[in-house]
Protein backbone atom coordinates (compact mmCIF):
# COMPACT_ATOMS: atom_id res chain seq x y z
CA UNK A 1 46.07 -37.91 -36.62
CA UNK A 2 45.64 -34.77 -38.91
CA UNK A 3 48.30 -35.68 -41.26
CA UNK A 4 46.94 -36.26 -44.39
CA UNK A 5 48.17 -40.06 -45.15
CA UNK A 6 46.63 -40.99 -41.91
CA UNK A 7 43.57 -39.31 -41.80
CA UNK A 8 40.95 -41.75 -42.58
CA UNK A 9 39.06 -42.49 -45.82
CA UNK A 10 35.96 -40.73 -44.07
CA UNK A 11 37.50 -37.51 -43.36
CA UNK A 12 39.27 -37.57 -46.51
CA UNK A 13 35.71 -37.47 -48.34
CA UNK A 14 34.72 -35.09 -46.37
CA UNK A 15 37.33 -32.94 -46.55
CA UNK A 16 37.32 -32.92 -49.77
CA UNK A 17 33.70 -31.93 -50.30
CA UNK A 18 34.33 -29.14 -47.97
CA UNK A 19 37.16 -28.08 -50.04
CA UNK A 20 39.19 -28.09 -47.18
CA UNK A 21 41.45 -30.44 -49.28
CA UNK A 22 41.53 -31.30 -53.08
CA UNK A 23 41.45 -34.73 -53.97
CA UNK A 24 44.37 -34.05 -56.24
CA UNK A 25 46.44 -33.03 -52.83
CA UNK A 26 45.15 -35.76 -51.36
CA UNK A 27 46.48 -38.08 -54.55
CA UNK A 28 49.77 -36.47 -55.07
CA UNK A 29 50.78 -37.13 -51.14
CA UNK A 30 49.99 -40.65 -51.53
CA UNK A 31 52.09 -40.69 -54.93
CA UNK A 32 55.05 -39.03 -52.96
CA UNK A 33 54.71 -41.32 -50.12
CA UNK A 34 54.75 -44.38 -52.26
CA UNK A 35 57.43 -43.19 -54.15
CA UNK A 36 59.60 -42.48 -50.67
CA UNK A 37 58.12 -45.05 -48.73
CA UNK A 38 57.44 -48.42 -51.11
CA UNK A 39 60.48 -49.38 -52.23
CA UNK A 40 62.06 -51.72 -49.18
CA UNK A 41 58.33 -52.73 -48.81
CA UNK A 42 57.03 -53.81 -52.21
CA UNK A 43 53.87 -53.11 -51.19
CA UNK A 44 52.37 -51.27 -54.09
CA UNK A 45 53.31 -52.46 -57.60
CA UNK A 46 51.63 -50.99 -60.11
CA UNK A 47 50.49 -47.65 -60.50
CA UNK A 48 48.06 -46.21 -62.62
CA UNK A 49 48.69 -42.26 -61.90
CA UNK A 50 47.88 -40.67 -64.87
CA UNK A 51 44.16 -41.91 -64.85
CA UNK A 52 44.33 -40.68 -61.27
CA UNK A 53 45.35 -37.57 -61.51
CA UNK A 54 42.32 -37.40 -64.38
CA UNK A 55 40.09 -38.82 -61.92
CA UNK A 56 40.89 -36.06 -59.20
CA UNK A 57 40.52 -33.34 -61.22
CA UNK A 58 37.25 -34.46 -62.33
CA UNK A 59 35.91 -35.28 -58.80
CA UNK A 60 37.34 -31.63 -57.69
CA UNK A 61 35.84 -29.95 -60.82
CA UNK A 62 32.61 -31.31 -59.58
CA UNK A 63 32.70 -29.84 -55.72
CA UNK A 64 33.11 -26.86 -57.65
CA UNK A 65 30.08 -27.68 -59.45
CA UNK A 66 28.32 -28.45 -56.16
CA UNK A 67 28.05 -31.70 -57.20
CA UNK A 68 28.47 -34.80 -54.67
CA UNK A 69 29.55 -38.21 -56.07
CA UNK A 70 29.06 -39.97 -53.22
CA UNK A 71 30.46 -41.39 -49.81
CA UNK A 72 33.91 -41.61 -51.12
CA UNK A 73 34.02 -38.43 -52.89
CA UNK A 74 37.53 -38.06 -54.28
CA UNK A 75 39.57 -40.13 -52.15
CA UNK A 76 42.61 -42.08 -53.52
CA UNK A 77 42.83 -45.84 -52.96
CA UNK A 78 44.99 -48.70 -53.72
CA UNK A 79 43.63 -52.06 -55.08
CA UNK A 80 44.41 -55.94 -54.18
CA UNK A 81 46.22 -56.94 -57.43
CA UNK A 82 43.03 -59.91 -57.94
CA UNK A 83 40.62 -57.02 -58.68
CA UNK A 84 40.05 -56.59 -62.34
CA UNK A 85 40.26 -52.91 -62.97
CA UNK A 86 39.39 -51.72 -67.14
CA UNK A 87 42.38 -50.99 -68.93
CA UNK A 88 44.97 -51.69 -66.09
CA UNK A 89 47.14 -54.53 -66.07
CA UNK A 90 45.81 -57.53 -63.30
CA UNK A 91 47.71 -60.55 -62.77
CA UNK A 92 46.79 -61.80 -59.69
CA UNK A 93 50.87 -62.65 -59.38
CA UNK A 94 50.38 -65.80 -61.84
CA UNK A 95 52.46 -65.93 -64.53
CA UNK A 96 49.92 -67.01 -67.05
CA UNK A 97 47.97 -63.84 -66.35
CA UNK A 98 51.41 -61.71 -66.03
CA UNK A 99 49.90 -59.24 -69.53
CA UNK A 100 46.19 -59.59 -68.48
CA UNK A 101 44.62 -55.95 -69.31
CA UNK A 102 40.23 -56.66 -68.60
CA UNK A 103 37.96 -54.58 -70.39
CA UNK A 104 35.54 -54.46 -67.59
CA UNK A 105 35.98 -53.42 -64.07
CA UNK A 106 35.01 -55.71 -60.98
CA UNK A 107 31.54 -55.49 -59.89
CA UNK A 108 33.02 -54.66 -56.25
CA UNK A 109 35.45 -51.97 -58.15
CA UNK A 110 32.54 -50.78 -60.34
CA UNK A 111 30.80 -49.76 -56.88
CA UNK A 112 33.88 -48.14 -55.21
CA UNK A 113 34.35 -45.98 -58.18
CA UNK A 114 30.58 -45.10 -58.14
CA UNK A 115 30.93 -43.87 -54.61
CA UNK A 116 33.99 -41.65 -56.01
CA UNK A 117 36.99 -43.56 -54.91
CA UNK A 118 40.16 -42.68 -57.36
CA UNK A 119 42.13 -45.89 -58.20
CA UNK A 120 45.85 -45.23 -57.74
CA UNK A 121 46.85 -48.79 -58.64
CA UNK A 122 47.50 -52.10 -57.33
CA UNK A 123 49.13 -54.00 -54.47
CA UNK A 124 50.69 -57.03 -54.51
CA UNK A 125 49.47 -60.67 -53.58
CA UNK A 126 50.70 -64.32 -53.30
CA UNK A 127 50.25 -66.43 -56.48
CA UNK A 128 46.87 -67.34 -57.52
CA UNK A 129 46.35 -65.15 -53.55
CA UNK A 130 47.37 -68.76 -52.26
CA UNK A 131 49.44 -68.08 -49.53
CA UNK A 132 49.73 -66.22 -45.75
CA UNK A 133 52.99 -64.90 -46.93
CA UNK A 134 53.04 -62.04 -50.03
CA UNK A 135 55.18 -63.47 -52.92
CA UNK A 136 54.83 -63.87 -56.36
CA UNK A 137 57.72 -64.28 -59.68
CA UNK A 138 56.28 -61.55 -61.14
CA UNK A 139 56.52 -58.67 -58.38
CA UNK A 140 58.48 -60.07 -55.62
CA UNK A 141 58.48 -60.20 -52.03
CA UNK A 142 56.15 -57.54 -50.20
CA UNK A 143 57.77 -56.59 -46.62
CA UNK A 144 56.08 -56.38 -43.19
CA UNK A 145 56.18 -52.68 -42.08
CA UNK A 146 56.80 -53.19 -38.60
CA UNK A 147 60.11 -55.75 -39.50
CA UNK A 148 60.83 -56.52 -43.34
CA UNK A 149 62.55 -59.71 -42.19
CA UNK A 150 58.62 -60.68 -41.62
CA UNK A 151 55.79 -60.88 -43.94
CA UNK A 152 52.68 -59.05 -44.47
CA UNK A 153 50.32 -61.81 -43.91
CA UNK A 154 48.42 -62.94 -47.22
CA UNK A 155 46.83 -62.79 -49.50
CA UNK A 156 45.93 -59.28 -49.01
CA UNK A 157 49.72 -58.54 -48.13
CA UNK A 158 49.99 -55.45 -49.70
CA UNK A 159 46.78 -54.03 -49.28
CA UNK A 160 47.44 -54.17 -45.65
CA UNK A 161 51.15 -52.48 -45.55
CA UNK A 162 49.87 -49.99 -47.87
CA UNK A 163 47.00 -49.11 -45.64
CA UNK A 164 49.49 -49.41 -42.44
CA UNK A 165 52.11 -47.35 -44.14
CA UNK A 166 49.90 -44.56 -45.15
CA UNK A 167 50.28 -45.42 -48.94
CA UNK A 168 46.41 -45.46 -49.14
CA UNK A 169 42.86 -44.22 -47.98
CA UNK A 170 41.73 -47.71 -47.79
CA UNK A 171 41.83 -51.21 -49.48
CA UNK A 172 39.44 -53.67 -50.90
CA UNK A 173 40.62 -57.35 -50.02
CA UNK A 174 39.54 -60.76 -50.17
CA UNK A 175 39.26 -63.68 -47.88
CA UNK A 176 38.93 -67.46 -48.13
CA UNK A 177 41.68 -68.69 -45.97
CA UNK A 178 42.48 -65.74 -43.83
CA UNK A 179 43.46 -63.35 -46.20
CA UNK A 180 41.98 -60.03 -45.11
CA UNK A 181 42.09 -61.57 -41.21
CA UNK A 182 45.52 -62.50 -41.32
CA UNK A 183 47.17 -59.42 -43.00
CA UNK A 184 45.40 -57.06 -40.78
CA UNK A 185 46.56 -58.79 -38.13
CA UNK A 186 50.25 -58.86 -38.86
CA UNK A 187 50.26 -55.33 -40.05
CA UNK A 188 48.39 -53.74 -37.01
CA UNK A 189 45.35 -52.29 -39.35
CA UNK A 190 41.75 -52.88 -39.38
CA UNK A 191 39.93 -55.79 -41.68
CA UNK A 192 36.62 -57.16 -42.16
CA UNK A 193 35.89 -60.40 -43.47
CA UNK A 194 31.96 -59.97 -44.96
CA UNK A 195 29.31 -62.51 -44.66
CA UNK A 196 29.62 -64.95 -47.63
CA UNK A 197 27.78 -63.87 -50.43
CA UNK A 198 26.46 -60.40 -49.63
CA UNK A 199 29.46 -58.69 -51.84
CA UNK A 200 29.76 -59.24 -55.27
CA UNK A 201 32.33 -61.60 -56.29
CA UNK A 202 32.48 -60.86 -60.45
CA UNK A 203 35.98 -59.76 -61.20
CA UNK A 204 37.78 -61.38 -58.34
CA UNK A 205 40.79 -63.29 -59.97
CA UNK A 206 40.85 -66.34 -58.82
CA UNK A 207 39.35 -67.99 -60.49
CA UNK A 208 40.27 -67.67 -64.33
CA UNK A 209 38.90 -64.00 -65.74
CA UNK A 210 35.56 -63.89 -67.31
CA UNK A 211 34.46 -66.78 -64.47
CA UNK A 212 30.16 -65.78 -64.09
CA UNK A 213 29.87 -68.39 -60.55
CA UNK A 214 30.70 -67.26 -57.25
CA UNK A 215 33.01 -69.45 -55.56
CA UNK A 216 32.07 -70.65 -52.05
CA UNK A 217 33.79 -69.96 -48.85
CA UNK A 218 35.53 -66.73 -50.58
CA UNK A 219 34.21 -63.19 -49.56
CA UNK A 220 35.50 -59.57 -50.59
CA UNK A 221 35.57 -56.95 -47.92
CA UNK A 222 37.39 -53.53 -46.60
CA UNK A 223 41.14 -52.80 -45.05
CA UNK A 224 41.18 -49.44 -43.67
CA UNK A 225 42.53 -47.39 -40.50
CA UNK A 226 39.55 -47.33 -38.87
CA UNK A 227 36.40 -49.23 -38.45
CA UNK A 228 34.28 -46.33 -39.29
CA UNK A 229 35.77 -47.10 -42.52
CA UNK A 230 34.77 -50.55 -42.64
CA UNK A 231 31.22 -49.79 -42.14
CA UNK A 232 31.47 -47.31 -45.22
CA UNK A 233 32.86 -49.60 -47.34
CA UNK A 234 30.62 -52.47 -46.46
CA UNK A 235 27.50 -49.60 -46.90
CA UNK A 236 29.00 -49.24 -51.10
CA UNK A 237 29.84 -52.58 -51.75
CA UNK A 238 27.07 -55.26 -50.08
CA UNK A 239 24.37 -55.98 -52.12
CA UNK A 240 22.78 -58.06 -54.89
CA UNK A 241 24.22 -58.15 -57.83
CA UNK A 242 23.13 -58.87 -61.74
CA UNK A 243 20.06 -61.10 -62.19
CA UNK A 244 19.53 -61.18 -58.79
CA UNK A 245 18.42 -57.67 -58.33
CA UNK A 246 15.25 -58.76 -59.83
CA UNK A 247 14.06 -60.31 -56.86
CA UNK A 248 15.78 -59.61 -53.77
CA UNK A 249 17.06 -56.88 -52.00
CA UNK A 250 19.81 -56.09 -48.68
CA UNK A 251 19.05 -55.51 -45.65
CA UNK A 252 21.82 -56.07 -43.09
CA UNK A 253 20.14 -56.00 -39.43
CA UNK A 254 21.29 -52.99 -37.49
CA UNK A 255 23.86 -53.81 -34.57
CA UNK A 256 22.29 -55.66 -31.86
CA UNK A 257 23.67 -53.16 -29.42
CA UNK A 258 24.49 -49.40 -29.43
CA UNK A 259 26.00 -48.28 -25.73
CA UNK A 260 29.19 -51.12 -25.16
CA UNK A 261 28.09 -51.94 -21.81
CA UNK A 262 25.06 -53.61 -23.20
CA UNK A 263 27.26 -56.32 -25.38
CA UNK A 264 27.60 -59.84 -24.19
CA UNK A 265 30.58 -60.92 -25.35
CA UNK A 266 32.37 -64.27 -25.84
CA UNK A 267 36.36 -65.47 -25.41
CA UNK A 268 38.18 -68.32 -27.15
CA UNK A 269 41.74 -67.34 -26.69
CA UNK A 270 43.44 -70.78 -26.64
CA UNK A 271 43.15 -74.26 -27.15
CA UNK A 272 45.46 -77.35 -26.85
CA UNK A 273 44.81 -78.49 -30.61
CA UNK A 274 46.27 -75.01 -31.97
CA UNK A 275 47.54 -73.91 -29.25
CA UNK A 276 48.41 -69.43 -28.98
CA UNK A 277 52.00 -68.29 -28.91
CA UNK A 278 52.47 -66.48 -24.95
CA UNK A 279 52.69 -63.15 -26.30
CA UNK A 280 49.26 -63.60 -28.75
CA UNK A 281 47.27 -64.53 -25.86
CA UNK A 282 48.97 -62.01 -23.09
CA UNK A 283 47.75 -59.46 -25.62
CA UNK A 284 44.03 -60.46 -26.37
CA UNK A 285 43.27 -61.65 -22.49
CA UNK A 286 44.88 -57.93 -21.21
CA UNK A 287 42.54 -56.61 -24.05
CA UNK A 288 39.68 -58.92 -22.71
CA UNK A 289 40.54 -57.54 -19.29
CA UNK A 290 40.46 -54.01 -20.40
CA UNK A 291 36.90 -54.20 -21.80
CA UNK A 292 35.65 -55.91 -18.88
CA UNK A 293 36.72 -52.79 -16.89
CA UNK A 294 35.19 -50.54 -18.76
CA UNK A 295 31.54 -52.37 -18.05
CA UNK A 296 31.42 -54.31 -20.99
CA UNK A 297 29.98 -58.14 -20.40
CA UNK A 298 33.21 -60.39 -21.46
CA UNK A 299 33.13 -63.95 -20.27
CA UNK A 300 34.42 -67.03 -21.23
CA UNK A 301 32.18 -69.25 -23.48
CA UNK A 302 33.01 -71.55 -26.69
CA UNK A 303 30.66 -72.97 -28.94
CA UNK A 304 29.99 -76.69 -29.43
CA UNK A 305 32.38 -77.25 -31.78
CA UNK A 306 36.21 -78.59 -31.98
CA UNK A 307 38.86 -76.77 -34.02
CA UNK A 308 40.63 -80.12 -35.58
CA UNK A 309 36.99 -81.15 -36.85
CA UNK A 310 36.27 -77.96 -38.07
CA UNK A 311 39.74 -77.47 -39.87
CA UNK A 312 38.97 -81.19 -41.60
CA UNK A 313 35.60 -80.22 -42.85
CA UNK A 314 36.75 -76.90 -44.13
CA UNK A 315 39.99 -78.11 -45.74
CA UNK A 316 37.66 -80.62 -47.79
CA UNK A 317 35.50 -77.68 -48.63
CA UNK A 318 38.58 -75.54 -49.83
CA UNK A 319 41.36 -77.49 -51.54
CA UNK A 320 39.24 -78.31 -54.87
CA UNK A 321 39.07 -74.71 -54.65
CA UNK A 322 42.46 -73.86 -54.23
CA UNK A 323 43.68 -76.34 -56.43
CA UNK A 324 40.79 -76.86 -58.96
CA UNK A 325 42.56 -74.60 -61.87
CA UNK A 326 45.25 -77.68 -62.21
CA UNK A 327 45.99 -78.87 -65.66
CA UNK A 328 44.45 -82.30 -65.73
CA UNK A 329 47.64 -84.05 -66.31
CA UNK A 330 48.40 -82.87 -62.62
CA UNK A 331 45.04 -83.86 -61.19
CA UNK A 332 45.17 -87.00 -62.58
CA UNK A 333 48.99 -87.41 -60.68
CA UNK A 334 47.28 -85.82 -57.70
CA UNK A 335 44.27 -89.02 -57.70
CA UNK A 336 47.03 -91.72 -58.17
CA UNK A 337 49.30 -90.50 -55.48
CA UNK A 338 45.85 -90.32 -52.82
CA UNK A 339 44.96 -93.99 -53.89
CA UNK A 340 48.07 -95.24 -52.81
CA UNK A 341 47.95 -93.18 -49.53
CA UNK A 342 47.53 -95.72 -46.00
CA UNK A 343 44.21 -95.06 -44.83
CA UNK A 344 45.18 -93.56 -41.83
CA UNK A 345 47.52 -90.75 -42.96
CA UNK A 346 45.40 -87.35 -42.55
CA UNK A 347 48.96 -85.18 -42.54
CA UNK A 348 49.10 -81.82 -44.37
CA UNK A 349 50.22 -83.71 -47.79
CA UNK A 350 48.18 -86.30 -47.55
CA UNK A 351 45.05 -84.05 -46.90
CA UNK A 352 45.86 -82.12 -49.92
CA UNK A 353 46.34 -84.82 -52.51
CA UNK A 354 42.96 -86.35 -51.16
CA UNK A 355 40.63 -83.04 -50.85
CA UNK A 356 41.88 -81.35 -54.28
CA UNK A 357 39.92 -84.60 -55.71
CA UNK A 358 37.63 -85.39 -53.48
CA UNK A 359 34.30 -87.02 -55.46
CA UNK A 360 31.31 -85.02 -55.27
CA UNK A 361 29.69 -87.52 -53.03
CA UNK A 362 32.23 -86.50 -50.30
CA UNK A 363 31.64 -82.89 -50.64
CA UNK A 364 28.20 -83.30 -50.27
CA UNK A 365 28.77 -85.05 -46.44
CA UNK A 366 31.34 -82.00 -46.09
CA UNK A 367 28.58 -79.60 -47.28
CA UNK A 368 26.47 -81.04 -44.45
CA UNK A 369 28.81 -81.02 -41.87
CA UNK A 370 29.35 -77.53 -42.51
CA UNK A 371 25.52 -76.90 -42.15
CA UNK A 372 25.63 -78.19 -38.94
CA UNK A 373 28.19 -76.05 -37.91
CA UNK A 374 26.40 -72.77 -39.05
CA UNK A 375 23.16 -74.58 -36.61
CA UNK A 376 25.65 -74.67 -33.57
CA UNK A 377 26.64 -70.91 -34.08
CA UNK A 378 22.74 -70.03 -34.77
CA UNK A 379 22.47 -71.60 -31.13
CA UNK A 380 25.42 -69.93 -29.29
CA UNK A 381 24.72 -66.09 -30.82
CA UNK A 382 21.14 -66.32 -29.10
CA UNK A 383 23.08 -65.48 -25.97
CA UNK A 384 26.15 -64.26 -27.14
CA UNK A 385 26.61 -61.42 -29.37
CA UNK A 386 30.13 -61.74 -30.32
CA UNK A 387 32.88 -63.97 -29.95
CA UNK A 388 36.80 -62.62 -29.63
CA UNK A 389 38.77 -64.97 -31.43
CA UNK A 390 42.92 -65.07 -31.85
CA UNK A 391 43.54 -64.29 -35.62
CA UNK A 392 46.35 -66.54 -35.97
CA UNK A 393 48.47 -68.30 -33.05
CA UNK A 394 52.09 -66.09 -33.53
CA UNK A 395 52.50 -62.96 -35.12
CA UNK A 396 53.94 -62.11 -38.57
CA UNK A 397 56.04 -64.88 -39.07
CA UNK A 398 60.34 -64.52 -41.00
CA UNK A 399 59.64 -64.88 -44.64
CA UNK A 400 59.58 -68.95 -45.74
CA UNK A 401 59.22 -69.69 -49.31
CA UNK A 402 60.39 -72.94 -49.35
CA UNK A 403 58.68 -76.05 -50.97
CA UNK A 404 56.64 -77.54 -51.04
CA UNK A 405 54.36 -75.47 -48.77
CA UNK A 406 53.12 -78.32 -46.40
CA UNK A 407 56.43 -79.06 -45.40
CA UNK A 408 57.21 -75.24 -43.78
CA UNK A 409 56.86 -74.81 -40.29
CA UNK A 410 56.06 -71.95 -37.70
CA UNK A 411 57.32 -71.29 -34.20
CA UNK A 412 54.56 -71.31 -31.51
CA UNK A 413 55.69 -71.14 -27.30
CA UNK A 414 59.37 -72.26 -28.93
CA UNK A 415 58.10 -75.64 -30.68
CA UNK A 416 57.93 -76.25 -34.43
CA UNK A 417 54.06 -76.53 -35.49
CA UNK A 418 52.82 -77.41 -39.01
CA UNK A 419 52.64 -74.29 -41.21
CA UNK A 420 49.04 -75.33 -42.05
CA UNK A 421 48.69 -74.56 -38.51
CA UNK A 422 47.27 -71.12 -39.73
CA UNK A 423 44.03 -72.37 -40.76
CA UNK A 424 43.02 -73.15 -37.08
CA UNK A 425 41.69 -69.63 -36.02
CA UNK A 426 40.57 -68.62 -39.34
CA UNK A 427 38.11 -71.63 -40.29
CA UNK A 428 35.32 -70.94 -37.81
CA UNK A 429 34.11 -67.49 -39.03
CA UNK A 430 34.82 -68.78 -43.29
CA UNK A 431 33.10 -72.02 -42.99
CA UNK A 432 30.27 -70.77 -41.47
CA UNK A 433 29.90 -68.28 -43.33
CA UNK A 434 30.05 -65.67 -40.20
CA UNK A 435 31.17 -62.35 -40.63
CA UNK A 436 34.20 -61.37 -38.46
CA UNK A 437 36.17 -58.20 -38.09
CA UNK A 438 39.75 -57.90 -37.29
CA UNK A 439 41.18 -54.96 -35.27
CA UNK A 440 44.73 -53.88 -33.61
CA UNK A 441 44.63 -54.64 -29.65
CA UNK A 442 48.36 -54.47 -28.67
CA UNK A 443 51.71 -55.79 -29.64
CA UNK A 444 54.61 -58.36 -28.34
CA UNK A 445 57.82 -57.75 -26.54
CA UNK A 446 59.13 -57.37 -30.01
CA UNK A 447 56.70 -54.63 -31.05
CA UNK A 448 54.88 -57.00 -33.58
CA UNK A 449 50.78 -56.14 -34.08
CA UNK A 450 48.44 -57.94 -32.43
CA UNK A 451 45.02 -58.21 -33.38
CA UNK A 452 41.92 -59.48 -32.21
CA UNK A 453 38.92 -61.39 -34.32
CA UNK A 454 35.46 -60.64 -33.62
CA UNK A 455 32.88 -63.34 -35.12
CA UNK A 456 29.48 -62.79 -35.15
CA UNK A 457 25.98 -64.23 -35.93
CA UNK A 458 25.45 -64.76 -40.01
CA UNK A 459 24.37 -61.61 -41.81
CA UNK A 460 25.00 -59.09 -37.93
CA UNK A 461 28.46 -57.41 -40.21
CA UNK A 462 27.29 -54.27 -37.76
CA UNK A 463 27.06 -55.99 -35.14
CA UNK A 464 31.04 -57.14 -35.21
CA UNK A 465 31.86 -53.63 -36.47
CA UNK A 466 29.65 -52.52 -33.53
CA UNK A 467 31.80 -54.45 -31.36
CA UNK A 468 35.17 -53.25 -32.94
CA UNK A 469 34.49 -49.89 -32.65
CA UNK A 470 34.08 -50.05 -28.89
CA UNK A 471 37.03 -52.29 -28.78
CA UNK A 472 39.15 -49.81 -30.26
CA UNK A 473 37.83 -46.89 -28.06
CA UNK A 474 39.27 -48.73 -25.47
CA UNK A 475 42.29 -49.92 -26.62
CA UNK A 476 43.21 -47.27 -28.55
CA UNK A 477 43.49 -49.19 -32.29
CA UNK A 478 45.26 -48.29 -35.59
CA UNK A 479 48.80 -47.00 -34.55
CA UNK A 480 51.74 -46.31 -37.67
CA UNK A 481 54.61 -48.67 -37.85
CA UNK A 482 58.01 -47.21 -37.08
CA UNK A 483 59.14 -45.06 -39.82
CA UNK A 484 56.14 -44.24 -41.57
CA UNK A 485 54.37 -40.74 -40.18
């Protein structure tokens, strides 16, 4: 695709240090497109143009000069609306943050702007980036590219329509329930979900601005058109940040394999405890098909682990989290309410009101369960390199945004399945800390996106980008939505 929105954030940079392009082109088509293009899909909701257009002109002035400024050399990029950025308005769609202007960028923003990206402004999110579904009273809804009766996926909603729609080079998201995974997924774009803890999390909103401790399970990561993208991305941001460059450095092992043949790949499309819509799996088993006929090693292998436990353990592990910014009048509610709770209710509600105040005592058995876990996938990626994973069991689901959240419901193989449902595919790869990379592999009857996840071995990210580069060869990956070339 030589059209300039589609062209990736790799060429782009290129292009523009070859002067085949200016990055001030390269800005204003974006502009034009989002001003064309955004409106029915909310995707992008604040812009920050004038700064831009400075920043262009200053990274063209220096091509001129001879002058490199690194890997992403002029190109324009939107922003995930949790991102502090100096001097622009972040609100992380929360109401109490609705007029928050930081000072300071984002560590992760810091580095993207070091590399030479040019900040065009920000996309939109769930509240507190609390939800698969992009809503928030401050912005609105953001619409699914491929049907606006459907959402984006969240939290990184509008990242991934403005990367699908050709709004943007690229995106910077963030994951701790599924929320670079599940986006990318329901847009038909490419995400990466990093190994926990390898990219700085200073800046991220949640939690509260000016927070100094990294908060588990949550990792920052790329949303691009291409996994060559991914991989640059991954190359600016990973590495050790503040104090901690005193002592240690990064060094990401390279991919385990180079020719595609020489993977030995894993499947776990299905399973009866979250069980795959018809069309999800049709799509990742004809994908699992068409790798195996091009020579690559695909069998079917799960670890020694069961989703249900796994979902428990990681649910315990995130809803303090999730809900650990409530006033204290609410928490208090929320520890009355689980006392009174039979012991053996373990339904959505009933999880929630127990796990947002769980004692520390309890989180420490969670904490080891969890360890054991990331021993069991040690074991199983000795002879495995990757496992393909569903994403989520249906595709982008109608827009829901009824309360309370536990009670909503989706549609999987025609029969009603508990919203929290989501969470069944995601938890593996975030609980164990696992990287995992998410790329386009078909689409339903309907034309919705597809994608498959690859999870790998802790700290192999280029191994799983390895993987999803060759998958895409094959299957062809990032495809526009109707409507937006």
């Amino acid at each position: 695709m030589s059209h300039i929105a589609f062209r990736s954030a790799t060429e782009l940079a290129d292009a523009i240090r070859r002067r085949e392009l200016s990055s001030r082109e390269v800005l204003d088509h974006y502009l034009a497109r989002i001003e064309r293009l955004n409106p029915p899909l909310n995707a992008v909701v604040t812009l920050d143009a004038e700064r831009a257009r400075r920043a262009a002109d200053a990274a063209d002035a220096a091509v001129a000069r001879k002058e490199t400024l690194g890997p992403l050399h002029g190109v324009p990029m939107t922003i995930k609306d949790t991102y502090e950025i100096a001097g622009l308005r972040t609100t992380c769609g929360f109401a109490a943050w609705s007029e928050h202007v930081p000072d300071d960028d984002a560590e992760a923003v810091r580095r993207l702007r070091d590399a030479g990206a040019v900040f065009i402004g920000k996309t939109n999110v769930p509240s507190l980036a609390s939800d698969w579904q992009t809503y928030n009273p401050i912005f609105g809804v953001t619409r699914n590219p491929w049907d606006r009766e459907r959402t984006t996926g969240g939290s990184s909603g509008g990242a991934a329509a403005a990367v699908a729609t050709g709004l943007t080079a690229m995106e910077l998201g963030s994951d701790i329930g599924g929320s670079i995974r599940v986006p990318s997924n329901w847009c038909g774009v490419c995400g990466h979900k990093p190994t926990w803890g390898i990219v700085p999390q200073r800046g991220h909103l949640p939690p509260p601005p000016g927070t100094l401790a990294d908060t588990d399970l949550g990792v920052m990561g790329p949303i691009a058109r291409s996994v060559e993208d991914l991989g640059l991305a991954l190359d600016v941001l990973a590495g050790p940040d503040g104090h901690q460059t005193a002592g240690w450095r990064l060094e990401l092992p390279p991919a385990r394999r180079t020719a595609r043949r020489d993977f030995r790949l894993a499947t776990w499309l299905d399973d009866p405890t979250y069980p795959v819509d018809a069309q999800v799996r049709t799509c990742l088993e004809t994908a699992g098909d068409a790798l195996r006929k091009d020579g690559v090693g695909v069998r079917e292998a799960r670890p020694e682990v069961e989703l249900p436990s796994l979902v428990r353990t990681y649910q315990q592990l995130l809803y303090p989290i999730l809900l650990g910014m409530m006033p204290q009048e609410n928490f208090d509610g929320f520890a009355a309410l689980a006392a009174t709770l039979a012991p053996d209710d373990d339904g959505p509600l009933a999880r929630s009101l127990r796990f947002a105040t769980l004692r520390h005592r309890d989180w420490l058995f969670a904490h080891e369960e969890r360890e054991r876990v990331r021993a069991k996938m040690a074991t199983f990626f000795r002879d495995v390199d990757a496992l393909l994973m569903p994403v989520t069991a249906v595709p982008a689901i109608p827009h829901d945004h009824s309360e309370p959240f536990t009670d909503r419901t989706i549609q999987v193989n025609g029969s009603n399945r508990d919203y929290t449902d989501l969470f069944g595919w995601i938890t593996l790869a975030t609980l164990a800390y696992l990287p995992a990379t998410v790329v386009p592999v078909g689409r339903t009857r309907g034309g919705l996106p597809v994608g498959v996840q690859i999870v790998g071995p802790y700290l192999e990210d280029h191994t799983t980008l390895a993987v999803a580069r060759h998958v895409t060869d094959v299957l062809g990956g990032f495809s526009p939505p109707p409507g937006a070339e």
